[in-house]
N, C-alpha and C. Protein backbone atom coordinates (compact mmCIF):
# COMPACT_ATOMS: atom_id res chain seq x y z
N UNK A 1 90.84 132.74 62.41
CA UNK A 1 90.75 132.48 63.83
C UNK A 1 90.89 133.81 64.57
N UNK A 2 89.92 133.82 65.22
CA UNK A 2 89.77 135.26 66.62
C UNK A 2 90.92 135.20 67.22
N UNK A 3 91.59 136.06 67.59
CA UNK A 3 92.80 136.21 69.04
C UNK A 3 91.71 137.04 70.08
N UNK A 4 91.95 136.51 70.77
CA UNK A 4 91.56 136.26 72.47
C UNK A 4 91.92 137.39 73.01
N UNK A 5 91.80 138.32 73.72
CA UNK A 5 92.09 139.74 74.83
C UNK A 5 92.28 138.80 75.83
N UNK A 6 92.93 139.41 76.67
CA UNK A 6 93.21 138.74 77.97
C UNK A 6 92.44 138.34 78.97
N UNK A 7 91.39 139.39 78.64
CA UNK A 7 90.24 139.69 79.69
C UNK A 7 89.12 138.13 79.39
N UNK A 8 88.76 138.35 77.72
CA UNK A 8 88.84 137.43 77.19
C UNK A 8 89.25 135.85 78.07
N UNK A 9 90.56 135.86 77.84
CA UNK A 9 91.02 134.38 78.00
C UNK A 9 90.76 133.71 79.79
N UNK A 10 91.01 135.31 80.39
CA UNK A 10 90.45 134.70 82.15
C UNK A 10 89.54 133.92 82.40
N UNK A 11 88.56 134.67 81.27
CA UNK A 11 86.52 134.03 81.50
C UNK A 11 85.91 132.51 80.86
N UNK A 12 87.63 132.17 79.82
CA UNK A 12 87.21 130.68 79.57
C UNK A 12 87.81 129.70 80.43
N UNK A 13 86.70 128.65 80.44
CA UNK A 13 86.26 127.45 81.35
C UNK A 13 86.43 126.47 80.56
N UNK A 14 86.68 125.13 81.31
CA UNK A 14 86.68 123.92 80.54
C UNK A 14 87.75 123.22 80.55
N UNK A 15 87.84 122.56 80.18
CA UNK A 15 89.11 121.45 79.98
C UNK A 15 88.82 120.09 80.92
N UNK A 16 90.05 119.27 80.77
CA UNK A 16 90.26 118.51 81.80
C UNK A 16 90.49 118.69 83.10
N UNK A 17 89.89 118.06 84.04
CA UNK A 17 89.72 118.14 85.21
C UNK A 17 89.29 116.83 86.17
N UNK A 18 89.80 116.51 87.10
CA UNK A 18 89.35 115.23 87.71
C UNK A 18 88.47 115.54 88.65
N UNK A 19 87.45 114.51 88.50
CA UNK A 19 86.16 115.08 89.05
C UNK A 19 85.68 113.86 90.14
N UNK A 20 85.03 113.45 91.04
CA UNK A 20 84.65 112.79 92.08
C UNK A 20 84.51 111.22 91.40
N UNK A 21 83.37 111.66 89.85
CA UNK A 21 82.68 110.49 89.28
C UNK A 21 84.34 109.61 88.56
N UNK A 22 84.78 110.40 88.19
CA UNK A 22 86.17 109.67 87.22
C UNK A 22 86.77 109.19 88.19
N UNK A 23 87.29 109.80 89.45
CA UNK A 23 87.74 108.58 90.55
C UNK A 23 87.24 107.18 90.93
N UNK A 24 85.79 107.58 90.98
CA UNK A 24 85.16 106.49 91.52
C UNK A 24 85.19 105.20 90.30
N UNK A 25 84.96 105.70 88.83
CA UNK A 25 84.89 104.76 88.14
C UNK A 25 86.30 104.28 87.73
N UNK A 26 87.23 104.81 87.54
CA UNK A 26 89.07 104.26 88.28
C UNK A 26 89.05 103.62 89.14
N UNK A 27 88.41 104.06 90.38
CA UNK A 27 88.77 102.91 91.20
C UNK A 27 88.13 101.48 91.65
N UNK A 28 86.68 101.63 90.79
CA UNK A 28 86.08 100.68 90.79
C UNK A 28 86.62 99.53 89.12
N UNK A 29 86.72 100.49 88.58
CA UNK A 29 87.97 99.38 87.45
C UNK A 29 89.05 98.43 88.24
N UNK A 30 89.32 99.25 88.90
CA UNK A 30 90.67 98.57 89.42
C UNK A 30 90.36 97.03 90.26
N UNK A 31 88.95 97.99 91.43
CA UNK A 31 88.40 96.79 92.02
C UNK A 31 87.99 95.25 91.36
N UNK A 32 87.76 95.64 90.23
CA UNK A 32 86.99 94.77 89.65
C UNK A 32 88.23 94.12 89.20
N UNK A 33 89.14 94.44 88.42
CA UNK A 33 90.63 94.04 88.05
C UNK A 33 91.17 92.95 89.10
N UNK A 34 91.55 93.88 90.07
CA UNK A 34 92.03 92.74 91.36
C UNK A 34 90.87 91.40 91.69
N UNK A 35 89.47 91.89 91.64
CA UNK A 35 88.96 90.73 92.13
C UNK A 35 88.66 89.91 90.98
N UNK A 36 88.68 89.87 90.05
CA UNK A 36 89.10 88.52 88.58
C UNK A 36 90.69 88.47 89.17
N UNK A 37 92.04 88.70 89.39
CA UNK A 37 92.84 88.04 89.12
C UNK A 37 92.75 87.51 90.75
N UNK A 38 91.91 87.63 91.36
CA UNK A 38 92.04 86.46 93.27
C UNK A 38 90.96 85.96 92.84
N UNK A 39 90.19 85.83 92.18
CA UNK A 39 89.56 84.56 91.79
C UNK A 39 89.78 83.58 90.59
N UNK A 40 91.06 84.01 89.64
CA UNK A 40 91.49 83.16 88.95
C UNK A 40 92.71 82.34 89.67
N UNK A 41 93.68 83.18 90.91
CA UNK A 41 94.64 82.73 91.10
C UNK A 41 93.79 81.72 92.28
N UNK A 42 92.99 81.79 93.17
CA UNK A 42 92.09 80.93 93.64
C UNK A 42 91.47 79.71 92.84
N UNK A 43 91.04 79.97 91.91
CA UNK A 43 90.57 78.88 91.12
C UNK A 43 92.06 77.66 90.43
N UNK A 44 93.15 78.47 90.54
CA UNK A 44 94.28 78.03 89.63
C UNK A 44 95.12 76.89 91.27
N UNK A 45 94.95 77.85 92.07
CA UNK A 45 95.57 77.41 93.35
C UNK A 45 94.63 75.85 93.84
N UNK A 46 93.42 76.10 93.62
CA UNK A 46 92.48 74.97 94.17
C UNK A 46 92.82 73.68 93.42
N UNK A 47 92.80 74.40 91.80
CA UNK A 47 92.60 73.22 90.41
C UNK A 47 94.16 72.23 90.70
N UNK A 48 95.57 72.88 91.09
CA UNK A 48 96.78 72.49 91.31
C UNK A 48 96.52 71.52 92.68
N UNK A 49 95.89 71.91 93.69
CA UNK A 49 96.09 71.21 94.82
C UNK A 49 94.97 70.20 94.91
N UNK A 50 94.13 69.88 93.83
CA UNK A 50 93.60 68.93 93.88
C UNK A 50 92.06 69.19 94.73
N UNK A 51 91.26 70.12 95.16
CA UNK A 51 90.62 70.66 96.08
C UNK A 51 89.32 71.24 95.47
N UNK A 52 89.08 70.95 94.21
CA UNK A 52 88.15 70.89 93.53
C UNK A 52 86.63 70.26 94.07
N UNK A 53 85.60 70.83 93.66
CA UNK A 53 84.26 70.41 94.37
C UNK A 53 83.94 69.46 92.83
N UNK A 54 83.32 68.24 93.10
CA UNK A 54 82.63 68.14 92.13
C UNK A 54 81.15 68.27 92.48
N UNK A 55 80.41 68.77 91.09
CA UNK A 55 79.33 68.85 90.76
C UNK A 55 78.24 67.99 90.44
C-alpha cells in the first residue's frame, strides 16, 4: 500500500455526503410511511365504528 504526501491527501475527493436527491428520497419514504399508517388507522377507525361502505 502507497502512503499518501499531504499534498497528495488535500486533492482526494469522495466519500459520503448528503446530497439534495438522498433528502428527497428520505423524505418521500417517510411520506409514504405516514400515509399507509392514516390510511390503515382510518380504515381500522371506520371498520370499529361500524361506517363501512358496502360494495
Amino acid at each position: 500500500m502507497k502512503k499518501l504526501e499531504k499534498t497528495e491527501m488535500i486533492e482526494v475527493s469522495g466519500g459520503a455526503s448528503l446530497t439534495a436527491s438522498m433528502l428527497s428520497a428520505f423524505y418521500r419514504t417517510l411520506e409514504v410511511i405516514y400515509q399507509i399508517g392514516e390510511s390503515l388507522g382510518s380504515y381500522i377507525r371506520r371498520k370499529v365504528s361500524g361506517k363501512m361502505c358496502d360494495i
